[in-house]
Protein backbone atom coordinates (compact mmCIF):
# COMPACT_ATOMS: atom_id res chain seq x y z
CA UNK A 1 11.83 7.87 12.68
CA UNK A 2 12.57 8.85 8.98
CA UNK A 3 11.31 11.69 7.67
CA UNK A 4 9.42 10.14 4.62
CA UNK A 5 9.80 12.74 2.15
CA UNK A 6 8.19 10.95 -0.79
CA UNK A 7 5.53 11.30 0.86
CA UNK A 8 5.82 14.91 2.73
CA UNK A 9 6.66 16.73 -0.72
CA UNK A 10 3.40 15.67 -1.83
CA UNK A 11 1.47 17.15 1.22
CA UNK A 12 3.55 19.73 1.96
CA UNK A 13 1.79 22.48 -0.85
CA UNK A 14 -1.56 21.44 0.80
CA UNK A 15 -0.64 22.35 4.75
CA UNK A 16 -2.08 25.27 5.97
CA UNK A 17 -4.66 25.05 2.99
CA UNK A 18 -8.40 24.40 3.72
CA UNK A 19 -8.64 21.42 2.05
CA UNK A 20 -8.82 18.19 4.56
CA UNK A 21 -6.51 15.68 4.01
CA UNK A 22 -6.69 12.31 4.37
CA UNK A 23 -4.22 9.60 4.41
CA UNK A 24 -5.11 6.05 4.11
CA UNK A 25 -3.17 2.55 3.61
CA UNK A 26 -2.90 -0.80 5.45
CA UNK A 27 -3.23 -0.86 9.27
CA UNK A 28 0.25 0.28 10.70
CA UNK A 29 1.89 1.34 7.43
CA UNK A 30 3.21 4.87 9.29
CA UNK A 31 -0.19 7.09 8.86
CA UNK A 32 0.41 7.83 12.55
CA UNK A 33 4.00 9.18 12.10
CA UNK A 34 3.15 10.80 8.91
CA UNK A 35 1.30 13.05 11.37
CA UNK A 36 4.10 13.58 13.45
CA UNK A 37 5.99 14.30 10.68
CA UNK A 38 3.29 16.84 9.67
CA UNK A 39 3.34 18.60 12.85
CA UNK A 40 7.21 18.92 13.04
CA UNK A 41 6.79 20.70 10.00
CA UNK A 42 4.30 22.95 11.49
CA UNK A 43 6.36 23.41 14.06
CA UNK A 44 9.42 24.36 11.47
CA UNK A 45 7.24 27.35 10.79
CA UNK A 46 6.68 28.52 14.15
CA UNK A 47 3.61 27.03 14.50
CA UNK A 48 2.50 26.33 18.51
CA UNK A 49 2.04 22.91 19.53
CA UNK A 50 -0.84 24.60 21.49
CA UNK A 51 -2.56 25.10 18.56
CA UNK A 52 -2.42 21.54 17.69
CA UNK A 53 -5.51 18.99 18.67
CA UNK A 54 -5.11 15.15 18.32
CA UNK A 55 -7.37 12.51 18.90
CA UNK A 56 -6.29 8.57 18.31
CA UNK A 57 -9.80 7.20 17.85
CA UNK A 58 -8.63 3.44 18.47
CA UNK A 59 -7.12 4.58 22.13
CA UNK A 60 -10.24 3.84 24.86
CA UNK A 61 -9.74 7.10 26.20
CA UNK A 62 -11.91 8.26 23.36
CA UNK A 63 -14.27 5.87 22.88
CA UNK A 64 -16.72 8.34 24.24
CA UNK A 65 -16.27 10.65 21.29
CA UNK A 66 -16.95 8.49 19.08
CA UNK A 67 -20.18 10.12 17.54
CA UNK A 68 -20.51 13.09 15.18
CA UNK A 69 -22.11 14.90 17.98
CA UNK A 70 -19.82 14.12 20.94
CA UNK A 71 -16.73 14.92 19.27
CA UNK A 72 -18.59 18.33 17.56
CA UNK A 73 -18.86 19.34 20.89
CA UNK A 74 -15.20 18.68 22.17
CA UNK A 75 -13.05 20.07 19.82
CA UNK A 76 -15.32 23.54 20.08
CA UNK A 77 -14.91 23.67 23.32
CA UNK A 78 -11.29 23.33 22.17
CA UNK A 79 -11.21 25.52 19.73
CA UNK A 80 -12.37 28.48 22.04
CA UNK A 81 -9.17 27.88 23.69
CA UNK A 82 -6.77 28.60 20.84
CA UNK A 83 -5.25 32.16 18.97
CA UNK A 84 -5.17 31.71 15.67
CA UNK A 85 -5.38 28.97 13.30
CA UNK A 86 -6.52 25.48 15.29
CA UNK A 87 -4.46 22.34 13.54
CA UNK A 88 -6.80 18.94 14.03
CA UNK A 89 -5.46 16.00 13.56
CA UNK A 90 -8.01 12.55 13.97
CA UNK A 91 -6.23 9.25 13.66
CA UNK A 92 -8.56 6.16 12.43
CA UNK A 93 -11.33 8.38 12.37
CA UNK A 94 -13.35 5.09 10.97
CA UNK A 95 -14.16 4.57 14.50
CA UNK A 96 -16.61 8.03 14.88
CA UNK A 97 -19.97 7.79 13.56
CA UNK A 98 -21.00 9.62 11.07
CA UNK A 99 -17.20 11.14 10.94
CA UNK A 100 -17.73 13.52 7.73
CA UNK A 101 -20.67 15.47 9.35
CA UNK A 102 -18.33 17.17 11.96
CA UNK A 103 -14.98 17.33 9.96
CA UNK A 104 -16.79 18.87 7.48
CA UNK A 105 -18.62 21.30 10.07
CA UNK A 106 -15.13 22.35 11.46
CA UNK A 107 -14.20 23.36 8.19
CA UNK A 108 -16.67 25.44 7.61
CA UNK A 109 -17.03 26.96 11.46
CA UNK A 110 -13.52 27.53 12.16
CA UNK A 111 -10.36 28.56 11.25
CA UNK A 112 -8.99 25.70 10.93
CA UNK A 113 -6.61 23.03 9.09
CA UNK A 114 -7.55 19.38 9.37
CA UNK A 115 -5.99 16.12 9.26
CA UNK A 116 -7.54 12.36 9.41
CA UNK A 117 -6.22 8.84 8.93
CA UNK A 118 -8.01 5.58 8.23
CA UNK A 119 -7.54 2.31 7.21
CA UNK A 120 -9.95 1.35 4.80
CA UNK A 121 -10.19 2.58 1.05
CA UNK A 122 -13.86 3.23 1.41
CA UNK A 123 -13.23 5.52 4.07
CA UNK A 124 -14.55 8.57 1.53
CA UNK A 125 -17.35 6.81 -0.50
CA UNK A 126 -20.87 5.99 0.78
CA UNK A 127 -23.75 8.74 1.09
CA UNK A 128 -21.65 10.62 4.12
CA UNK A 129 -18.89 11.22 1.70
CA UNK A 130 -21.16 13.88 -0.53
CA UNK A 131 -20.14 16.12 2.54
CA UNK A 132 -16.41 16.11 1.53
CA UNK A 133 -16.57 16.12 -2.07
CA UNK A 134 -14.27 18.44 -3.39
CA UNK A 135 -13.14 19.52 -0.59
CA UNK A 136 -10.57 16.76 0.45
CA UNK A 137 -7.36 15.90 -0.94
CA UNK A 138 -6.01 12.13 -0.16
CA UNK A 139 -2.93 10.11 0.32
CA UNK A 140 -2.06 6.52 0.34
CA UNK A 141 0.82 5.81 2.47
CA UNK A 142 2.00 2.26 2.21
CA UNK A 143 5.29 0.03 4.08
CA UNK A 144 8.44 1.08 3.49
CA UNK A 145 9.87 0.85 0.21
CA UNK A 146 13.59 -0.84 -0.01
CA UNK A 147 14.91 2.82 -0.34
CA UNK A 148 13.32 3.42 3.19
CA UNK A 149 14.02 0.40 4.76
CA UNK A 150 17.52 0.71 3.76
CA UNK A 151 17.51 4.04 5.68
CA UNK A 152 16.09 2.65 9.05
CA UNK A 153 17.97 -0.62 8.92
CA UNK A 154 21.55 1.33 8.12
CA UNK A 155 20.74 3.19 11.04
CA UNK A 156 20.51 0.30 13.53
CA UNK A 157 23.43 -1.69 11.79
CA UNK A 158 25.42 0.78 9.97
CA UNK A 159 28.04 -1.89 9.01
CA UNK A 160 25.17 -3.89 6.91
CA UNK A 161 25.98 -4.48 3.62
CA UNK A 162 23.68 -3.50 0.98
CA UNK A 163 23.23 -7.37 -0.07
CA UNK A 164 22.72 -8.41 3.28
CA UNK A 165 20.47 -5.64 3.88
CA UNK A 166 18.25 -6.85 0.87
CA UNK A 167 18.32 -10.08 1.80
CA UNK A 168 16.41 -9.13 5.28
CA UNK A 169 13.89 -7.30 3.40
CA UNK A 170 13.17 -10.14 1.20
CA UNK A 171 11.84 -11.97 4.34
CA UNK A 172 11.43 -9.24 7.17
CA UNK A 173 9.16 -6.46 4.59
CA UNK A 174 8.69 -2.99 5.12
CA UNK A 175 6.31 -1.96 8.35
CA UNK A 176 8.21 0.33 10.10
CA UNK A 177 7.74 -0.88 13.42
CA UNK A 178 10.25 -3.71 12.81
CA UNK A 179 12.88 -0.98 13.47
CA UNK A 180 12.08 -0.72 16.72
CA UNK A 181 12.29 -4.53 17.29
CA UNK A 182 15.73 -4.46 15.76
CA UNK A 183 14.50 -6.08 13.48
CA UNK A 184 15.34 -9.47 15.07
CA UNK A 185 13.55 -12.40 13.32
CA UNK A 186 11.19 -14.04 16.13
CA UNK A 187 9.61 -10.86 17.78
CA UNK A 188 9.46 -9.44 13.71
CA UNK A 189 7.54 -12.64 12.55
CA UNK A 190 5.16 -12.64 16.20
CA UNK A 191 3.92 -8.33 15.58
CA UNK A 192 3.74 -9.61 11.74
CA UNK A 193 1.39 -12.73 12.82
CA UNK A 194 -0.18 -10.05 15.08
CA UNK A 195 -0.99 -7.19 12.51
CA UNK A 196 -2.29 -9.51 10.44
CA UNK A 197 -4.99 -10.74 12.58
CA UNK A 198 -5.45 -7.30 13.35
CA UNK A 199 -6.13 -6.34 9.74
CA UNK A 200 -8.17 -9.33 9.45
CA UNK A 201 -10.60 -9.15 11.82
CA UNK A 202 -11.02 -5.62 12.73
CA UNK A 203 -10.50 -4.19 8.84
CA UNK A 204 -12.15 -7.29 7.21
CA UNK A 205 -14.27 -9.32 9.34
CA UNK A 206 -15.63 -6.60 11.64
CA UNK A 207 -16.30 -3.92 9.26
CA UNK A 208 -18.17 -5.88 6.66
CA UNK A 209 -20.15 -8.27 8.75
CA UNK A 210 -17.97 -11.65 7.69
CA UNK A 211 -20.13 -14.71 8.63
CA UNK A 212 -18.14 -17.30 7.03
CA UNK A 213 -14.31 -16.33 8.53
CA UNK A 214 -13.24 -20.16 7.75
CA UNK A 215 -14.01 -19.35 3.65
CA UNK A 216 -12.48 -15.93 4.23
CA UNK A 217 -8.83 -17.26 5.99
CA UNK A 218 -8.85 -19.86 3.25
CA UNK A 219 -9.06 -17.49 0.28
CA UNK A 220 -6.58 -14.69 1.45
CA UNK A 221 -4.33 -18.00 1.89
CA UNK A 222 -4.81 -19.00 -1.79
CA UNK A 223 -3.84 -15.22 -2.56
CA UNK A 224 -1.06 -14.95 -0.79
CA UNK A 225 -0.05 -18.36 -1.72
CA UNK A 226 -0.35 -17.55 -5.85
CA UNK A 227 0.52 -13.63 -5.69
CA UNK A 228 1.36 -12.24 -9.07
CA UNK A 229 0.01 -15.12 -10.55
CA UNK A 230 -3.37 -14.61 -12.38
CA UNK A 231 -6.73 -16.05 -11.49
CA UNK A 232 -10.11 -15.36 -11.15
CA UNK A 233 -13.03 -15.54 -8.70
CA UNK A 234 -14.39 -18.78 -10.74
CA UNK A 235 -11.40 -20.76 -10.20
CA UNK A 236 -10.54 -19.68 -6.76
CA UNK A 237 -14.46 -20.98 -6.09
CA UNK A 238 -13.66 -24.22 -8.60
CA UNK A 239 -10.45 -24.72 -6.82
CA UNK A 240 -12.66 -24.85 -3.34
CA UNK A 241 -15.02 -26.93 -5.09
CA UNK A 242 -12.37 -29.52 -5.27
CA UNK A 243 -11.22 -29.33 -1.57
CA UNK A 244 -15.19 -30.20 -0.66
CA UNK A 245 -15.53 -26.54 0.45
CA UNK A 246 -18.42 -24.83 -1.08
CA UNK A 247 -17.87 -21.10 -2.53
CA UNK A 248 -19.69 -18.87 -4.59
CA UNK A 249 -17.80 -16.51 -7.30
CA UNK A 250 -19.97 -13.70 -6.25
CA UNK A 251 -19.37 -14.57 -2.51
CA UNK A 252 -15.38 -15.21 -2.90
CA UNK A 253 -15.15 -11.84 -5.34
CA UNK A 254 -16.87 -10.10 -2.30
CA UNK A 255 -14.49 -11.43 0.12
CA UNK A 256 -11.42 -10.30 -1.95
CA UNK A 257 -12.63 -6.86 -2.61
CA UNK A 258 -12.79 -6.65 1.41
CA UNK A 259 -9.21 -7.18 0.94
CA UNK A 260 -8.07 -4.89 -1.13
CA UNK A 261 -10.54 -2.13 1.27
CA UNK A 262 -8.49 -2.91 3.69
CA UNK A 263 -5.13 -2.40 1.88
CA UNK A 264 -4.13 -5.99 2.41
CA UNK A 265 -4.12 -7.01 -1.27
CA UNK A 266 -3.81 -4.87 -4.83
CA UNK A 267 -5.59 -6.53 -7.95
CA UNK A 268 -4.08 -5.57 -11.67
CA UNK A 269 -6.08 -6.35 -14.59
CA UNK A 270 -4.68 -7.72 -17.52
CA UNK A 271 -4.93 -5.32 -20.56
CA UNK A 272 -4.54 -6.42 -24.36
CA UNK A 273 -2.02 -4.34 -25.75
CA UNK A 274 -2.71 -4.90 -29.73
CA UNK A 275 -6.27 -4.14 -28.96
CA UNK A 276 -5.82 -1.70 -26.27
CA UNK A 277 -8.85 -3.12 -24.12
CA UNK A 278 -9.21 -4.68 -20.04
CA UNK A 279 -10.03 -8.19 -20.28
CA UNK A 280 -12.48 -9.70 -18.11
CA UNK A 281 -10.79 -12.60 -16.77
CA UNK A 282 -7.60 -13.94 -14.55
CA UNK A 283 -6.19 -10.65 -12.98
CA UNK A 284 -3.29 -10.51 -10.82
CA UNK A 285 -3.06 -9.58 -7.17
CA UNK A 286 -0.31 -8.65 -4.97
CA UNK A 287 -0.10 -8.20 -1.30
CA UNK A 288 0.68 -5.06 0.96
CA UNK A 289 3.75 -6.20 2.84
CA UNK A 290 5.60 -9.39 1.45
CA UNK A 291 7.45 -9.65 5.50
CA UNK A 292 3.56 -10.12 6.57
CA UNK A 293 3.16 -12.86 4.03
CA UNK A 294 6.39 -14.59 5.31
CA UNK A 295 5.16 -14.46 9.00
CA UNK A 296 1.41 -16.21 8.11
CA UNK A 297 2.43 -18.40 5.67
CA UNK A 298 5.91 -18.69 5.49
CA UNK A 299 8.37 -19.84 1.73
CA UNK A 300 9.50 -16.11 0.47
CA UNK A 301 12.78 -17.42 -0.11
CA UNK A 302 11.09 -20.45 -2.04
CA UNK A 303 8.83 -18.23 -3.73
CA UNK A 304 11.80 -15.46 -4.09
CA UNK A 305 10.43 -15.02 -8.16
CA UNK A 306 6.97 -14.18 -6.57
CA UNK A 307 8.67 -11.84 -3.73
CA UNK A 308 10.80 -10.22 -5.95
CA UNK A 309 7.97 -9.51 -8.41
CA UNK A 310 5.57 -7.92 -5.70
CA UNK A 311 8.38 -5.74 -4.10
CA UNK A 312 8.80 -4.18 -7.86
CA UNK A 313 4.50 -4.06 -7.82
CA UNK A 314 4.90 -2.29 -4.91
CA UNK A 315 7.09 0.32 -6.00
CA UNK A 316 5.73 1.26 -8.79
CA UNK A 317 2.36 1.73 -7.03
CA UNK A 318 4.36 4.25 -4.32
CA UNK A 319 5.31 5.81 -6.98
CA UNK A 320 1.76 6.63 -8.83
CA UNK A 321 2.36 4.44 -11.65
CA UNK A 322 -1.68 2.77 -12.40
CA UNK A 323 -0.40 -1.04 -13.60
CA UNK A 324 -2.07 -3.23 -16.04
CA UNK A 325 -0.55 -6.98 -17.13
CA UNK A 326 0.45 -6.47 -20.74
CA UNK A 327 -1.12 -9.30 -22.95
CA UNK A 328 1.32 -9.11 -26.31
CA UNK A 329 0.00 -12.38 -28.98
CA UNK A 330 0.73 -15.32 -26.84
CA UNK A 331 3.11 -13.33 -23.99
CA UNK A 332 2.62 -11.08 -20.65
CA UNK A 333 4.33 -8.43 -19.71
CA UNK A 334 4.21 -8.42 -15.97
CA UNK A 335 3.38 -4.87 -15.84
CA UNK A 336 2.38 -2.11 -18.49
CA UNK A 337 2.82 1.31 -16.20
CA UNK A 338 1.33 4.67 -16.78
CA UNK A 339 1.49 8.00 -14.98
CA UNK A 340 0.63 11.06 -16.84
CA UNK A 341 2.42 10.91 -20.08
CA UNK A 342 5.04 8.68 -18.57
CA UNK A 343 4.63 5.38 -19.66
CA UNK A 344 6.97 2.36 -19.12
CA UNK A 345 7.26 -1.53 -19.52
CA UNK A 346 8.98 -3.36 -16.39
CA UNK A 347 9.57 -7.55 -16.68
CA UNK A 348 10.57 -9.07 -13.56
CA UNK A 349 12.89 -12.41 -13.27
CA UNK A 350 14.66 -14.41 -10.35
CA UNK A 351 18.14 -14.71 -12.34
CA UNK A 352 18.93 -14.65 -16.16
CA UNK A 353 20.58 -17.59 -15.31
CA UNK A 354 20.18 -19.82 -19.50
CA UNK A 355 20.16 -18.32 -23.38
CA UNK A 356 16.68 -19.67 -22.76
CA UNK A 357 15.46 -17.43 -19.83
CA UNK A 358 17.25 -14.21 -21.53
CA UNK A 359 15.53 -15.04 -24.74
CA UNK A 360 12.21 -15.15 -23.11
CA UNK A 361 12.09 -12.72 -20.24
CA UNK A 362 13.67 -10.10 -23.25
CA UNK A 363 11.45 -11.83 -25.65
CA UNK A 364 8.09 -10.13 -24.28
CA UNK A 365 8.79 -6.83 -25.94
CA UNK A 366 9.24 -8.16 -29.55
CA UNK A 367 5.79 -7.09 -30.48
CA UNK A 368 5.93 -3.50 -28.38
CA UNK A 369 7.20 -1.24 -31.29
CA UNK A 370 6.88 1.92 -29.48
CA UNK A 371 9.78 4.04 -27.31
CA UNK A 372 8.68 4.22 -24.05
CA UNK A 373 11.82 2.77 -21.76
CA UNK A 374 11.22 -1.15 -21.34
CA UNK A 375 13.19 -3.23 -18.58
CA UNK A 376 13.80 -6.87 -17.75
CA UNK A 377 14.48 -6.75 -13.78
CA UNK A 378 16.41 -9.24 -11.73
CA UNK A 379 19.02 -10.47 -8.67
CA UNK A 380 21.72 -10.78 -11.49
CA UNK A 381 24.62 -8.59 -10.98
CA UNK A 382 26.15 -7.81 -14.86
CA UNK A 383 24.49 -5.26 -16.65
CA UNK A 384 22.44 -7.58 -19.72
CA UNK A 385 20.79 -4.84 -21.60
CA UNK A 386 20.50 -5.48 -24.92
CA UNK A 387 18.01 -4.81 -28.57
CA UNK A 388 17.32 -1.24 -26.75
CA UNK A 389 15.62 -3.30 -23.61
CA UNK A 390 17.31 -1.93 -20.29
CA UNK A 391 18.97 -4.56 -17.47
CA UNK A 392 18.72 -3.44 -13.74
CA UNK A 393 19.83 -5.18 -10.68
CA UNK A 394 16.93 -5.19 -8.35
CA UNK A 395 18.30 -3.51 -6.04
CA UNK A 396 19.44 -0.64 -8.05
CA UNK A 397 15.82 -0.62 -9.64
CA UNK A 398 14.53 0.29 -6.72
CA UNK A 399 16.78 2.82 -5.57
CA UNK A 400 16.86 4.79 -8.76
CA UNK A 401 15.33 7.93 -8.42
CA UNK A 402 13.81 8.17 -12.06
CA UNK A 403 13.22 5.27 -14.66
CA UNK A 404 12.13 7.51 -17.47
């Protein structure tokens, strides 16, 4: 287990605090060992694991408390039990009923400090959520970044080279539980197959009542087929059309936002930089885990331009960066980032490997007059900065610690 401190140092100033908090992200991402991680650090401060109370509310042996009321009565029946401060920690609390009603009555009844997971990113909208507003402070916890996986995987082969190393995430991804499989490529690709249907059926189909799972299947196929490649909901349905399968824009728009609910795919709009406006049309989308895309579907390596582009989505998004597609006269810049004042332009290419590729993956920024850092990103090894654009190696990219 690593100790994720991207993500601790962001909820370490709220522990202890009365806020709730909440973290979120795709099914098996590491919510469950962030709150491991969060109770070793309670511990740390001398905090009693007897003050601690966790539920899993996937595990059967809780299915009966899986009503506002139930589990009300449990944990104060708990409570009563404890000196001092009571630490409550509820994992996939998507699963209880009416959820909010009793969180937000143990804040307010006891003395308390509360922690809940979930899989879905409308976990805190919806009428219930008016109990929480303001009162909640959320994180997204995705796979492991490169950084990370580099970590785990150094720690099971510590002779790995740093190539070779990058070269398994290309095709193996970032859920953490591939560490404990050795990350060994059949039993890797059979939990990948396996989350996935998970995801699918109990984040997607389940929760939102999917009739048609045949039109569903089919369009997170032609997403993960074409990520980072831009479309809309009209041509996925015209696309359909054309393969005698009938599907509605409305009805295939509906579909993908139960995606990206479930964490399973990221959309980015395309913004028009000279007029500094969204456009309507073709946005991008990227999925979760890349190593879940090569289990299902299989061609990362084929695709590596398309890998290589979502593992630099990805990291940008870890790293709180909001990401439009830059729209510059007749070019794109994969992605226009923002974060605060920081602000940064990131274009991302297989190999600079012809005059004609440098010219045109460098060639993007011609029109971008302002001095906000701007990189061209790829597997070459030589550093090709040049006109005040910056060169990295992927790898390095991705292991820096600041890009400003």
């Amino acid at each position: 287990m690593i100790k994720r401190e991207a993500y601790m140092s962001r909820i370490r100033p709220f522990i202890g605090n009365e806020l709730i908090k909440v973290l979120t992200g795709i099914r098996r991402s590491g919510k469950s060992v962030m709150l491991e991680l969060i109770q070793n650090e309670l511990t740390a401060q001398g905090v009693s694991d007897t003050q601690f109370i966790k539920y899993n509310f996937e595990d059967m042996n809780n299915s009966r408390l899986c009503t506002a009321a139930v589990l009300h009565t449990e944990i104060t029946q708990r409570i009563a039990d404890i000196n001092g401060k009571a630490y409550l920690f509820f994992d996939e609390i998507q699963e209880v009923k009416e959820w909010e009603k009793c969180v937000n009555s143990f804040r307010v009844e006891f003395d308390c400090d509360i922690y809940i997971t979930g899989s879905n990113a409308k976990l805190l909208s919806g009428e219930l959520a008016t109990y929480l507003a303001g009162r909640y402070v959320a994180f997204i916890i995705y796979p492991f970044s490169f950084g990370e996986f580099l970590e785990l995987y150094s720690s099971v082969f510590p002779k790995a080279q740093i190539q070779e190393v990058f070269t398994e995430y290309l095709t193996l991804g970032g859920m953490p539980y591939l560490g404990n499989l050795r990350y060994e490529v059949m039993p890797a690709q059979i939990y990948l197959q396996d989350l996935f249907n998970s995801v699918v059926l109990k984040d997607i189909v389940k929760r939102n009542k999917v009739r048609d799972v045949d039109l569903l299947e089919r369009i997170i196929a032609y997403i993960f087929g074409g990520i980072g490649t831009t479309f809309s909901a009209a041509s996925v349905s015209k696309y359909f059309k054309s393969e005698s399968r009938v599907a509605a824009p409305e009805t295939t728009m509906n579909y993908i936002n139960y995606c990206m609910d479930a964490f399973l795919v990221y959309q980015v709009r395309r913004q028009d930089l000279a007029g500094k406006k969204l456009l309507a049309v073709n946005e991008k989308y990227y999925v979760a885990d890349h190593g879940m895309r090569e289990a299902v579907y299989g061609g990362n390596m084929k695709d590596i331009n398309l890998i290589l582009e979502n593992i630099v989505y990805m990291e940008l998004l870890r790293r709180g960066y909001k990401m439009t597609v830059g729209k510059a006269r007749e070019k794109e810049i994969d992605f226009v980032c923002e974060k605060k004042k920081e602000k940064l332009y990131v274009q991302v290419s297989y190999l600079l490997a012809s005059e004609e590729t440098i010219r045109r993956e460098f060639g993007v920024y011609e029109s971008i007059r302002d001095n906000f850092p701007k990189y061209v990103v790829s597997l070459d090894e030589l550093d090709m900065s040049r006109d005040g654009v910056k060169h990295k190696n992927i790898r390095d990219f991705l292991l820096a610690s600041d890009w400003n």
